[in-house]
N, C-alpha and C. Protein backbone atom coordinates (compact mmCIF):
# COMPACT_ATOMS: atom_id res chain seq x y z
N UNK A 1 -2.76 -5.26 5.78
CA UNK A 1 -2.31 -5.72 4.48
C UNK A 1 -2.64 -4.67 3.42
N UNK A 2 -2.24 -4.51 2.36
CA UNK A 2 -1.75 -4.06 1.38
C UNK A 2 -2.29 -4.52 0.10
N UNK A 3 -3.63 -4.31 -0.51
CA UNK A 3 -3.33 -5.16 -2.00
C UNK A 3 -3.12 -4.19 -3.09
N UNK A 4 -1.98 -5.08 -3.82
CA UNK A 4 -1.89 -4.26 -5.10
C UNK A 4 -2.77 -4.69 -6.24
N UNK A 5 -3.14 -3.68 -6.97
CA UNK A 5 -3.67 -3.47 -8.06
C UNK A 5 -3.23 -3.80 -9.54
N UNK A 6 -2.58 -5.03 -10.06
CA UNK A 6 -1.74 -4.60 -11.02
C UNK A 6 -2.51 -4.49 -12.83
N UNK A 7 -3.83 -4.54 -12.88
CA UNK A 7 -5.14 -4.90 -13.22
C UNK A 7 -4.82 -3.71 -14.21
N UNK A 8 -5.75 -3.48 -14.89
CA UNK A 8 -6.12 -2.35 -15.65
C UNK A 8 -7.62 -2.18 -15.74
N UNK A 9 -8.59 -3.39 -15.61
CA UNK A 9 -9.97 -3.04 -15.06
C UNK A 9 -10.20 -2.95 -13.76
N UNK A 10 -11.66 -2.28 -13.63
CA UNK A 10 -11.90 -2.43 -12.48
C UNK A 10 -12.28 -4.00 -11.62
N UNK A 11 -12.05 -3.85 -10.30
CA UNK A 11 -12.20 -5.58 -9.89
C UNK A 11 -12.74 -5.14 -8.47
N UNK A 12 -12.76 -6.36 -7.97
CA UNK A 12 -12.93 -6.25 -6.27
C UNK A 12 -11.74 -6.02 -5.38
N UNK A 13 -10.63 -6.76 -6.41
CA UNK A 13 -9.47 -6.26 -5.37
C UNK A 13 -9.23 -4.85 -5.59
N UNK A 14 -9.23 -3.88 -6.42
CA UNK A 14 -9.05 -2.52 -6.65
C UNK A 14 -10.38 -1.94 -5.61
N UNK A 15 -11.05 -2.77 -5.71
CA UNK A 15 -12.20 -1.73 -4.59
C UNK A 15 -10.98 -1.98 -3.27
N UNK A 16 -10.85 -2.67 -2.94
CA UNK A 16 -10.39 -3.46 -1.48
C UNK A 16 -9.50 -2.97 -1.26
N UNK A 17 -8.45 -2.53 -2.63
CA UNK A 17 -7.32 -1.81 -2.49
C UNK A 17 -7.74 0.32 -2.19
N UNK A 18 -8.45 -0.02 -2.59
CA UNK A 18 -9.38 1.46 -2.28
C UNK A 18 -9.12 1.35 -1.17
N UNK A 19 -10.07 0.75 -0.33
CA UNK A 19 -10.65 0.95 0.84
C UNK A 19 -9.34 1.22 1.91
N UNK A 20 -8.36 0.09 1.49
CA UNK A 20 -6.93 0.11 1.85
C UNK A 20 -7.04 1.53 2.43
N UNK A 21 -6.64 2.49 1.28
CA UNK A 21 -5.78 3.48 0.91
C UNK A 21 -6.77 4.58 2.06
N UNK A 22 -7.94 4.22 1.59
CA UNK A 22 -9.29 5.50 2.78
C UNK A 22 -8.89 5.37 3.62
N UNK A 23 -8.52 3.95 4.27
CA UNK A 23 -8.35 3.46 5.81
C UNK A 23 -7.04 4.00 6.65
N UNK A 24 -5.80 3.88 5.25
CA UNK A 24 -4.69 4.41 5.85
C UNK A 24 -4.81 5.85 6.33
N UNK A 25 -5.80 6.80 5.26
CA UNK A 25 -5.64 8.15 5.60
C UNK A 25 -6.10 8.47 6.46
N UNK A 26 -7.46 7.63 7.21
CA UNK A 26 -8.20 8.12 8.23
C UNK A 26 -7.39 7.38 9.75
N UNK A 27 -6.69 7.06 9.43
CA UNK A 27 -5.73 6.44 10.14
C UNK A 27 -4.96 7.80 10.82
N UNK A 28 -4.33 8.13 9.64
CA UNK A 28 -4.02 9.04 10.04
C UNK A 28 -4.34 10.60 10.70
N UNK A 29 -5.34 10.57 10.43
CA UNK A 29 -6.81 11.64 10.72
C UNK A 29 -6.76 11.00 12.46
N UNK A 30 -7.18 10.26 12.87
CA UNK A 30 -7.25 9.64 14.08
C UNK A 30 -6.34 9.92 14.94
N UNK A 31 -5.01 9.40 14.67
CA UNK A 31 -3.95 9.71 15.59
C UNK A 31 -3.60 11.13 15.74
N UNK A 32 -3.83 12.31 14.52
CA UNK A 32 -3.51 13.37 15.38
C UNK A 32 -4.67 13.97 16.21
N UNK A 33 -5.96 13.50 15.57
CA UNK A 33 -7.10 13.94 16.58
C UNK A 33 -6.79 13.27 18.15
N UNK A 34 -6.65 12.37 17.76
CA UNK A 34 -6.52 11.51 20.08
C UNK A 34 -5.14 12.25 20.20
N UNK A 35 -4.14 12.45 19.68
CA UNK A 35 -3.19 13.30 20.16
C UNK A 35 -3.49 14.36 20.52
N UNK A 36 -4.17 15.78 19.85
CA UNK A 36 -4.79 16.62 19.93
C UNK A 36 -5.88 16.07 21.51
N UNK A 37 -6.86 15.38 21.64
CA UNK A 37 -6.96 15.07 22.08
C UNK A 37 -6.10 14.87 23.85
N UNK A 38 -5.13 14.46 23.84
CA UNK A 38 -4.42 14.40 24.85
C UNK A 38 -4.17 15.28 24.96
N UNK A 39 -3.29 16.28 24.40
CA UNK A 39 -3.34 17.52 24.82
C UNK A 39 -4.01 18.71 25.31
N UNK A 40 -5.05 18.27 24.66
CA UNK A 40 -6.62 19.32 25.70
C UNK A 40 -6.98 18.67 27.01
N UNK A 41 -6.71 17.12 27.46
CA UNK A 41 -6.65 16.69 28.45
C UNK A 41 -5.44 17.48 29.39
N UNK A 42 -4.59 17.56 29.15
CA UNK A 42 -3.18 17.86 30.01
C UNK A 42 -3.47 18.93 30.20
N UNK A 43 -3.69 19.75 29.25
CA UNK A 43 -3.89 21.48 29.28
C UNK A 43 -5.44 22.00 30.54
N UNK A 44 -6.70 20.64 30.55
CA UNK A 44 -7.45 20.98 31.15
C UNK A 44 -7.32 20.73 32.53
N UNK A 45 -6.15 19.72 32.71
CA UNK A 45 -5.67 19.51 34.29
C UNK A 45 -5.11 20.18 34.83
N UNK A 46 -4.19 21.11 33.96
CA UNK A 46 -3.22 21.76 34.71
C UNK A 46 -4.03 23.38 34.93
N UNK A 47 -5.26 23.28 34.11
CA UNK A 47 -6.08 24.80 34.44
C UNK A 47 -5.96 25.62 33.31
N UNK A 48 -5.29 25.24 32.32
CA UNK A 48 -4.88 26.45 31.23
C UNK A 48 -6.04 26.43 30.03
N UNK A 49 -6.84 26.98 30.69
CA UNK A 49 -8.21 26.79 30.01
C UNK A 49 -8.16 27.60 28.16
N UNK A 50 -7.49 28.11 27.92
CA UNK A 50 -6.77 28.80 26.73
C UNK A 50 -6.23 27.70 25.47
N UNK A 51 -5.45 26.92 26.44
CA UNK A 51 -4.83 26.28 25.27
C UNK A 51 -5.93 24.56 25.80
N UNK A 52 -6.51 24.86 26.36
CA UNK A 52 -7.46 23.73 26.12
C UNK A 52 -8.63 23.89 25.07
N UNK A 53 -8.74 24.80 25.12
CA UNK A 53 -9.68 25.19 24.28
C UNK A 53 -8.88 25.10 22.33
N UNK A 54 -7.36 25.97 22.87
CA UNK A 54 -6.79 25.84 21.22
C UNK A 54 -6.95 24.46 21.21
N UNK A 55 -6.62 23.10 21.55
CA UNK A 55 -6.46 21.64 21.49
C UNK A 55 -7.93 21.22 21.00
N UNK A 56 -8.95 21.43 21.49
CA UNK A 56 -10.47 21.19 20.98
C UNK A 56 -10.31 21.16 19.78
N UNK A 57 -10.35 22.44 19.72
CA UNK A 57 -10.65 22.69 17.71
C UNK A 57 -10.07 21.51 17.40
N UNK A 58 -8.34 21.39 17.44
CA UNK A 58 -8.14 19.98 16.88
C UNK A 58 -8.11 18.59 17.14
N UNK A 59 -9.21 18.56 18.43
CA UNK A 59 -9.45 17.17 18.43
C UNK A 59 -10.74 16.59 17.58
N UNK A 60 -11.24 17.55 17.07
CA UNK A 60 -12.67 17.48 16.30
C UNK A 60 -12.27 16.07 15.16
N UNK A 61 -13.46 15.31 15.24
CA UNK A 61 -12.70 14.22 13.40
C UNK A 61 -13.07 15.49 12.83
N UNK A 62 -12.36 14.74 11.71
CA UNK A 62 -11.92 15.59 10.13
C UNK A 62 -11.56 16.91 10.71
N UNK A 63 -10.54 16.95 11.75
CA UNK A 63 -10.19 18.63 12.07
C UNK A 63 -9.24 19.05 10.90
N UNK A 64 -9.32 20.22 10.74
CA UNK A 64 -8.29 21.15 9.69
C UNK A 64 -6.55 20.76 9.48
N UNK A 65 -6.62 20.08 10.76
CA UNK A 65 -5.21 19.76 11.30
C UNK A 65 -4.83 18.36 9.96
N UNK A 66 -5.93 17.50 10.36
CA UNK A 66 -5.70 16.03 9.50
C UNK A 66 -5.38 16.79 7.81
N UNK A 67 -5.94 17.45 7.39
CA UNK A 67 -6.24 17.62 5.57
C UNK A 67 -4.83 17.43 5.15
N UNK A 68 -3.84 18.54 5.86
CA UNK A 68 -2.53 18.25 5.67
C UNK A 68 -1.41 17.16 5.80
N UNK A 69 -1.28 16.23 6.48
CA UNK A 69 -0.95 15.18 6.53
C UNK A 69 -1.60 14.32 5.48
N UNK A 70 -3.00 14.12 5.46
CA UNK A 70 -3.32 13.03 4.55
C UNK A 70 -3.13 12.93 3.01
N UNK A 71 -3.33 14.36 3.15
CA UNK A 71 -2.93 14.71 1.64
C UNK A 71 -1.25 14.27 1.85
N UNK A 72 -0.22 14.37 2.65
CA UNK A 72 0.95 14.23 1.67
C UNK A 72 1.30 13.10 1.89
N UNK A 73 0.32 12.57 2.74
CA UNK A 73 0.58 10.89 3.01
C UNK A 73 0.34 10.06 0.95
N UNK A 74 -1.02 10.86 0.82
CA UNK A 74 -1.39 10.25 -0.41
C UNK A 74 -0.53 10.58 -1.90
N UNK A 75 0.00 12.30 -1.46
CA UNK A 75 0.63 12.66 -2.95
C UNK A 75 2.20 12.31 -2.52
N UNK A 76 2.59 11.66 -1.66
CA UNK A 76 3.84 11.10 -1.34
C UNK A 76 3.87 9.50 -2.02
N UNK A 77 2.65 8.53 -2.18
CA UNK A 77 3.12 7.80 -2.40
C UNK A 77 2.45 7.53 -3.99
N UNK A 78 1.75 8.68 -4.28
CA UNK A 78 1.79 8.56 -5.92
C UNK A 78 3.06 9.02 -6.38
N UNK A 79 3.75 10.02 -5.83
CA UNK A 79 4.99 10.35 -6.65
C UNK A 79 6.21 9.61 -6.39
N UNK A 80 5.98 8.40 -5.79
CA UNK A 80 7.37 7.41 -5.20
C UNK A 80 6.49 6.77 -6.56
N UNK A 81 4.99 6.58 -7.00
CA UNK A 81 4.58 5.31 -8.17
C UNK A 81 4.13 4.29 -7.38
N UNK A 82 3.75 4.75 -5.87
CA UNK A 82 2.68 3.73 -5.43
C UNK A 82 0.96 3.42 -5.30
N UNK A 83 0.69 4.56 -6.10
CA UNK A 83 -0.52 4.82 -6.14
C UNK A 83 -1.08 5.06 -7.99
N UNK A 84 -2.17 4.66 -8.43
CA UNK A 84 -2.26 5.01 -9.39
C UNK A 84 -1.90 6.24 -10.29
N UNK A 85 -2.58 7.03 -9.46
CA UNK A 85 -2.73 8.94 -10.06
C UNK A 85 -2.69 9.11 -8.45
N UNK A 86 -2.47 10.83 -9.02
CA UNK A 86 -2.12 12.06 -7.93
C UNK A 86 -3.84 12.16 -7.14
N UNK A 87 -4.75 11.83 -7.95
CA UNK A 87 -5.87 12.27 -7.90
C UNK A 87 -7.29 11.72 -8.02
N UNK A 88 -8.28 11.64 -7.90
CA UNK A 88 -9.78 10.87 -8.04
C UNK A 88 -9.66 9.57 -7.37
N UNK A 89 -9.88 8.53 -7.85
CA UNK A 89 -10.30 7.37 -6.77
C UNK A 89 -8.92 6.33 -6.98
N UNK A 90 -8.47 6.23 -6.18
CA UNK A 90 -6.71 5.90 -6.15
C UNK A 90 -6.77 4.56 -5.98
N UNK A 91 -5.93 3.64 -5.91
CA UNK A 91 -5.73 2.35 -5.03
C UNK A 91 -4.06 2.62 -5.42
N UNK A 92 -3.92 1.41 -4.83
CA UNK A 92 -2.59 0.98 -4.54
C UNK A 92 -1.97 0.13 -5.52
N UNK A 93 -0.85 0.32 -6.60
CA UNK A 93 -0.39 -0.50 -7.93
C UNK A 93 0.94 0.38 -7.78
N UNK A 94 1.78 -0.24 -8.36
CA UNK A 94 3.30 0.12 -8.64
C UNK A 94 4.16 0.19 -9.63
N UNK A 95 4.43 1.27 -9.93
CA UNK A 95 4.86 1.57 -11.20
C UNK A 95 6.29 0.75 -11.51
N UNK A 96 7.06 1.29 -12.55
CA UNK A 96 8.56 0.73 -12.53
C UNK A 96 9.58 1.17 -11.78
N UNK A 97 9.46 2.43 -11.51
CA UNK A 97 10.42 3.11 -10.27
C UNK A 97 10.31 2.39 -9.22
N UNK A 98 8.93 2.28 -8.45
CA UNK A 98 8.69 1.89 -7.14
C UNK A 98 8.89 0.45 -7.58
N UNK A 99 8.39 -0.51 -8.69
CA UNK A 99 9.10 -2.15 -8.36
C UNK A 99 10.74 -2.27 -8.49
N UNK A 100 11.71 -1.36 -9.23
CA UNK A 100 12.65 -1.63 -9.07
C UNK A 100 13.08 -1.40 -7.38
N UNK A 101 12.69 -0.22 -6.82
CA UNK A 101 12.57 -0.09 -5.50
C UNK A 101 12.42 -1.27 -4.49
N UNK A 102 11.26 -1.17 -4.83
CA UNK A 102 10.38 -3.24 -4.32
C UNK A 102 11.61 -4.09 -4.04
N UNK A 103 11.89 -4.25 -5.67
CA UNK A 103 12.69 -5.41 -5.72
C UNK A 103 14.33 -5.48 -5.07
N UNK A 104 14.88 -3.78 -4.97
CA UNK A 104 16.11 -3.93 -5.15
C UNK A 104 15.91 -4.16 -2.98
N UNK A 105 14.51 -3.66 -2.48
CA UNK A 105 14.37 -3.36 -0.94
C UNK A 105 14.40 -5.02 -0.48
N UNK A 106 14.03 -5.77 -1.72
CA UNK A 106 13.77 -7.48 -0.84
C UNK A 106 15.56 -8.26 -1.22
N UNK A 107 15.62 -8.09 -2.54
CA UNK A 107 16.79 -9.14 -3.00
C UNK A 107 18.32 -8.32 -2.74
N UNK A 108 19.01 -9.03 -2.88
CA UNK A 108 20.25 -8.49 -3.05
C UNK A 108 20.65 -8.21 -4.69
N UNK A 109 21.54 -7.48 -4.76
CA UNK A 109 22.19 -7.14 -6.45
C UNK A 109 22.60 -9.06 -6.97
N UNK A 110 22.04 -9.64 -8.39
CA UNK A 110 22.79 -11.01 -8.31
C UNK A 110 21.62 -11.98 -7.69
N UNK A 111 21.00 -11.84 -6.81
CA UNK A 111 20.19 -13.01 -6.65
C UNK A 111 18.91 -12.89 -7.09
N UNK A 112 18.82 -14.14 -6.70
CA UNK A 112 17.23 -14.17 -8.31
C UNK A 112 16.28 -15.55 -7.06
N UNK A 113 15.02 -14.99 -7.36
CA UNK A 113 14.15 -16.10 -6.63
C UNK A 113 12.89 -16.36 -7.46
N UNK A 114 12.29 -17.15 -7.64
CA UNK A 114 10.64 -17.96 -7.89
C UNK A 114 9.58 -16.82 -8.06
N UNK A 115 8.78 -16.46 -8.85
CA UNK A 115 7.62 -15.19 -8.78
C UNK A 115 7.39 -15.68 -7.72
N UNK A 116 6.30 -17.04 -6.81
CA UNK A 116 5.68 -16.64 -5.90
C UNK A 116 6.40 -17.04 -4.87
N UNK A 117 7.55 -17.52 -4.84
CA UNK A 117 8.39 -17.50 -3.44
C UNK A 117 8.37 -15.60 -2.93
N UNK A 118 8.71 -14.64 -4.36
CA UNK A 118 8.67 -13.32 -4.16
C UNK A 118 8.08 -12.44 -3.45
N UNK A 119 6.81 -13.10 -4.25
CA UNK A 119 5.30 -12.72 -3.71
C UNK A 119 5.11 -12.98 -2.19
N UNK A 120 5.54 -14.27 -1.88
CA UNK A 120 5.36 -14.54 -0.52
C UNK A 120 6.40 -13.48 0.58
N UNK A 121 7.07 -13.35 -0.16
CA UNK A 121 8.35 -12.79 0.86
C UNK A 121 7.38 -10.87 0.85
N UNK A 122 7.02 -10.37 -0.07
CA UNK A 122 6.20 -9.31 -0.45
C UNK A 122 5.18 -9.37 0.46
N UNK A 123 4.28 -10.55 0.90
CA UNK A 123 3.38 -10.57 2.31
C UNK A 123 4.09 -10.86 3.51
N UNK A 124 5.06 -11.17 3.56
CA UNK A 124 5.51 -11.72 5.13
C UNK A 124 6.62 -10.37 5.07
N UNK A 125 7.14 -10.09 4.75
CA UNK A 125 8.29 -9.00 4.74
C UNK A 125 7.52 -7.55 4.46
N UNK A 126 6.37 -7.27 3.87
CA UNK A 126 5.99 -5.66 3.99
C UNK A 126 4.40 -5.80 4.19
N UNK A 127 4.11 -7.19 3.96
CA UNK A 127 2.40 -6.90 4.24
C UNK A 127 1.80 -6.63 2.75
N UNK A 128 2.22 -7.19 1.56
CA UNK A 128 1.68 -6.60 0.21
C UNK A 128 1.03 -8.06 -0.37
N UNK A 129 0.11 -7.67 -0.93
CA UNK A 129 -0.56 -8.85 -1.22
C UNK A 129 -1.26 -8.66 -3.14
N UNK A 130 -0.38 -9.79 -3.87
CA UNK A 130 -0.39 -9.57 -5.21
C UNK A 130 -0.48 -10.36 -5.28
N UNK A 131 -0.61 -11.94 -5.54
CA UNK A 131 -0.89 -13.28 -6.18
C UNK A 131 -1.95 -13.65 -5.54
N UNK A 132 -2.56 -15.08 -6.30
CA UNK A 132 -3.68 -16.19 -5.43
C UNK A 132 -3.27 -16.74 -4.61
N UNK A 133 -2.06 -17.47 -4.44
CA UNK A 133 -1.53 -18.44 -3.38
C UNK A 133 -1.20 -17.64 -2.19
N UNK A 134 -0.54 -16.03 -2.23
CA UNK A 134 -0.63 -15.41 -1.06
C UNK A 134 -2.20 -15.17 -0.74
N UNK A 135 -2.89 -14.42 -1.19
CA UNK A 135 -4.14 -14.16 -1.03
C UNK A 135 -5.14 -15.13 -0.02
N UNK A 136 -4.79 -16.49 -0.90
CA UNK A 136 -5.37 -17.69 -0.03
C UNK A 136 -5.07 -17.98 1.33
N UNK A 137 -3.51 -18.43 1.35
CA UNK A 137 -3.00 -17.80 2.88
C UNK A 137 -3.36 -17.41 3.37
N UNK A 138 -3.59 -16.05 3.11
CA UNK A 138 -3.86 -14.34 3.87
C UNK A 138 -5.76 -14.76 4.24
N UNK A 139 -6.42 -15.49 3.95
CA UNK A 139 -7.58 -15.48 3.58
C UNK A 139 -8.54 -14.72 3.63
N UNK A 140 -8.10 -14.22 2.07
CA UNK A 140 -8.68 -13.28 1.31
C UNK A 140 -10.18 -13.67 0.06
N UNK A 141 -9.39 -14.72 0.07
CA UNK A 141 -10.27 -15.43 -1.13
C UNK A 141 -11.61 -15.60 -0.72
N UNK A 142 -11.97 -15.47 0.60
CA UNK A 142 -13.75 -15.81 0.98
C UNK A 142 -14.38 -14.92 0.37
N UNK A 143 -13.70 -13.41 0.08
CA UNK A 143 -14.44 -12.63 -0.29
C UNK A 143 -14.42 -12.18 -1.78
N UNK A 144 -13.07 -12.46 -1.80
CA UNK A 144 -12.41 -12.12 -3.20
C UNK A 144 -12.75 -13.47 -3.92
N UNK A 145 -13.21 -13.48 -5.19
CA UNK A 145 -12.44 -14.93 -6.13
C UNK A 145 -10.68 -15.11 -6.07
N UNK A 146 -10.36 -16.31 -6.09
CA UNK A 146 -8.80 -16.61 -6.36
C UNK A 146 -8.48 -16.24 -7.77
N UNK A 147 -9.65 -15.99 -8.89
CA UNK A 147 -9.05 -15.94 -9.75
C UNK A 147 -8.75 -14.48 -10.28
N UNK A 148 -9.64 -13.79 -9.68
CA UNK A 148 -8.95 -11.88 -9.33
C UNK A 148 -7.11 -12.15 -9.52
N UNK A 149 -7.21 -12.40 -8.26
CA UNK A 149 -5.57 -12.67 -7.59
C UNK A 149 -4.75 -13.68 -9.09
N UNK A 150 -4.92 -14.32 -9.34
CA UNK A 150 -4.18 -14.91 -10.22
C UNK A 150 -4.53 -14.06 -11.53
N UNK A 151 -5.42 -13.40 -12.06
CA UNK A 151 -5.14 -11.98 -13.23
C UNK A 151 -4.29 -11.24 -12.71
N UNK A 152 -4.52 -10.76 -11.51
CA UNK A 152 -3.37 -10.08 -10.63
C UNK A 152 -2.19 -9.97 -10.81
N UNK A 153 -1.89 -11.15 -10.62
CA UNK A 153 -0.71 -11.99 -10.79
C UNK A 153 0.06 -12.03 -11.96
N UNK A 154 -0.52 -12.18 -12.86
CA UNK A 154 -0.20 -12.53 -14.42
C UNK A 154 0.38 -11.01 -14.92
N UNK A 155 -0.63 -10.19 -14.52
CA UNK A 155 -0.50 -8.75 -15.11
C UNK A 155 0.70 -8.04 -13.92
N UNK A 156 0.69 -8.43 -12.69
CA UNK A 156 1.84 -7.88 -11.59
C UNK A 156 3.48 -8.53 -12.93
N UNK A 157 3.26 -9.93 -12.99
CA UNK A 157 4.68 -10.56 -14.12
C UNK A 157 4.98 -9.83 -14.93
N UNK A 158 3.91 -9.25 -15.76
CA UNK A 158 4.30 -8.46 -17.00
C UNK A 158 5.02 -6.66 -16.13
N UNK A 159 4.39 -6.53 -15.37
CA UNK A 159 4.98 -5.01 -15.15
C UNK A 159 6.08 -5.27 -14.57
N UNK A 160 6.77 -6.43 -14.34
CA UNK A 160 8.07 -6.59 -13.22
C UNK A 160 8.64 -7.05 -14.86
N UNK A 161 8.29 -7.75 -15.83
CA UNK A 161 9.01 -8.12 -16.76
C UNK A 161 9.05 -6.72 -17.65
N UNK A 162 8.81 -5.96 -17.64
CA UNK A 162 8.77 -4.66 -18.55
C UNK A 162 9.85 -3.96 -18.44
N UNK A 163 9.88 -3.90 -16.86
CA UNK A 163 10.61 -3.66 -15.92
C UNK A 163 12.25 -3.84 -15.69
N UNK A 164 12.39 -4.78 -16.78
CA UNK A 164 13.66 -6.03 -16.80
C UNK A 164 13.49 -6.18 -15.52
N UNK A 165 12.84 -6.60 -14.14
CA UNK A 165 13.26 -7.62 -13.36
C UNK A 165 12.52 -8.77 -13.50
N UNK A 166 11.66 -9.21 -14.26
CA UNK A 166 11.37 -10.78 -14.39
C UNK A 166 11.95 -11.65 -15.40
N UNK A 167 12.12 -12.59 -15.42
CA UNK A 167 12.33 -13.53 -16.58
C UNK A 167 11.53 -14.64 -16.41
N UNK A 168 10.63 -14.91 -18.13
CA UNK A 168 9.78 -16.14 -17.87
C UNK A 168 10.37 -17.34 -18.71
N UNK A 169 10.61 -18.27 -18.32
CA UNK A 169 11.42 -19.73 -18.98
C UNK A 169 10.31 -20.20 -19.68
N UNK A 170 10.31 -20.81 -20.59
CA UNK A 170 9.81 -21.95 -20.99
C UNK A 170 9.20 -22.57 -20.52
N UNK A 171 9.92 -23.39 -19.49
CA UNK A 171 9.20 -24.16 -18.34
C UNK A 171 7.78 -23.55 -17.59
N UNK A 172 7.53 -22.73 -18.01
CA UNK A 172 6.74 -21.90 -17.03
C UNK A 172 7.23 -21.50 -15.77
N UNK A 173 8.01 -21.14 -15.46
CA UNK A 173 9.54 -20.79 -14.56
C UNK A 173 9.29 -19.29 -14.67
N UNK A 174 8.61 -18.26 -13.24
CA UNK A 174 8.89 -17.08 -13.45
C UNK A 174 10.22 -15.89 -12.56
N UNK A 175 10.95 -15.98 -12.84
CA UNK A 175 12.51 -16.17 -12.10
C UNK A 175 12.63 -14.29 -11.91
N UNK A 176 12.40 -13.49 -10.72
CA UNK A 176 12.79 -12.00 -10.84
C UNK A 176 14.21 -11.57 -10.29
N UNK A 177 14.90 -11.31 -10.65
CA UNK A 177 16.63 -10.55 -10.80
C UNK A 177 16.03 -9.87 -9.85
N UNK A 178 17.55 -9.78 -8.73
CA UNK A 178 17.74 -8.42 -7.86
C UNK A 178 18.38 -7.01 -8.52
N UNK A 179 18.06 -7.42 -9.85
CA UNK A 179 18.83 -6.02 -9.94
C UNK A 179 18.60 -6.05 -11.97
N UNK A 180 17.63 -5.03 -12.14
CA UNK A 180 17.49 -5.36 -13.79
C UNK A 180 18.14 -5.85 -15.03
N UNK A 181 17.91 -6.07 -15.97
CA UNK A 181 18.22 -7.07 -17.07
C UNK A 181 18.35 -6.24 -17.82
């Protein structure tokens, strides 16, 4: 899972959304090391003691190999506007580029659904987790307060309404357009 940040202080979900973001990169650090990895295996069966040895170096953690990937894993999704900044301690929040993105990737042009029917479709459809009522679901809340998630929430409305894709009724009705206002 995925939490977004849509906050402007610091919170627990922005730590959590941190941790997110560390986890994805070392994620990625991992798979080319056991790849690397396999390949110094194959290379040491077949005798080619040369390129078993080149494969070592990069099965090492934190080999030289990972820096590059993680980095454009990370400055790839600040410059799509999925990440705070390019730089220092990041989490995961979404600018207006990337929610029109969001929005235009879930709805069709013309249809319009419920903020947290949205939200829900945002955890079951990509794994992103921005309101209390998903959160709770997801059960998140043992660790988190629900009421993180519902500031969350409030402040995620305003950047989708900035945005022209939300509209808030009267009713307390928060209604987001597939396609801006």
């Amino acid at each position: 899972m995925i939490l977004l940040d849509a906050t402007h202080d610091a919170n627990p979900l922005r730590r959590r959304s941190q941790e997110s973001l560390d986890k994805f990169r070392w994620n990625i650090a991992k798979a080319l090391t056991e790849r690397a990895a396999q390949h110094q295996q194959a290379a040491s069966e077949r005798g080619d003691v040369d390129q078993a040895e080149r494969w070592a170096k990069f099965a090492q953690p934190n080999a030289n190999i990972t820096k590059s990937p993680r980095a454009f894993f990370s400055e790839t999704l600040a410059a799509v506007g999925a990440l705070n900044s390019t730089s220092g301690r990041r989490h995961f929040t979404f600018k207006p580029p990337m929610l029109e993105a969001l929005v235009a990737a879930l709805l069709a042009p013309g249809e319009e659904v419920e903020f947290y029917r949205f939200c829900q479709r945002l955890h079951t459809e990509l794994g992103l987790v921005v309101d209390d009522r998903t959160a709770r679901s997801a059960g998140l809340t043992t660790d988190i307060d629900a009421g993180v998630f519902a500031l969350n929430a409030e402040a995620f409305k305003l950047r989708l309404a900035s945005a022209g894709l939300l509209t808030h009724y009267s009713d307390a009705t928060s209604i987001i357009h597939g396609e801006p206002r």
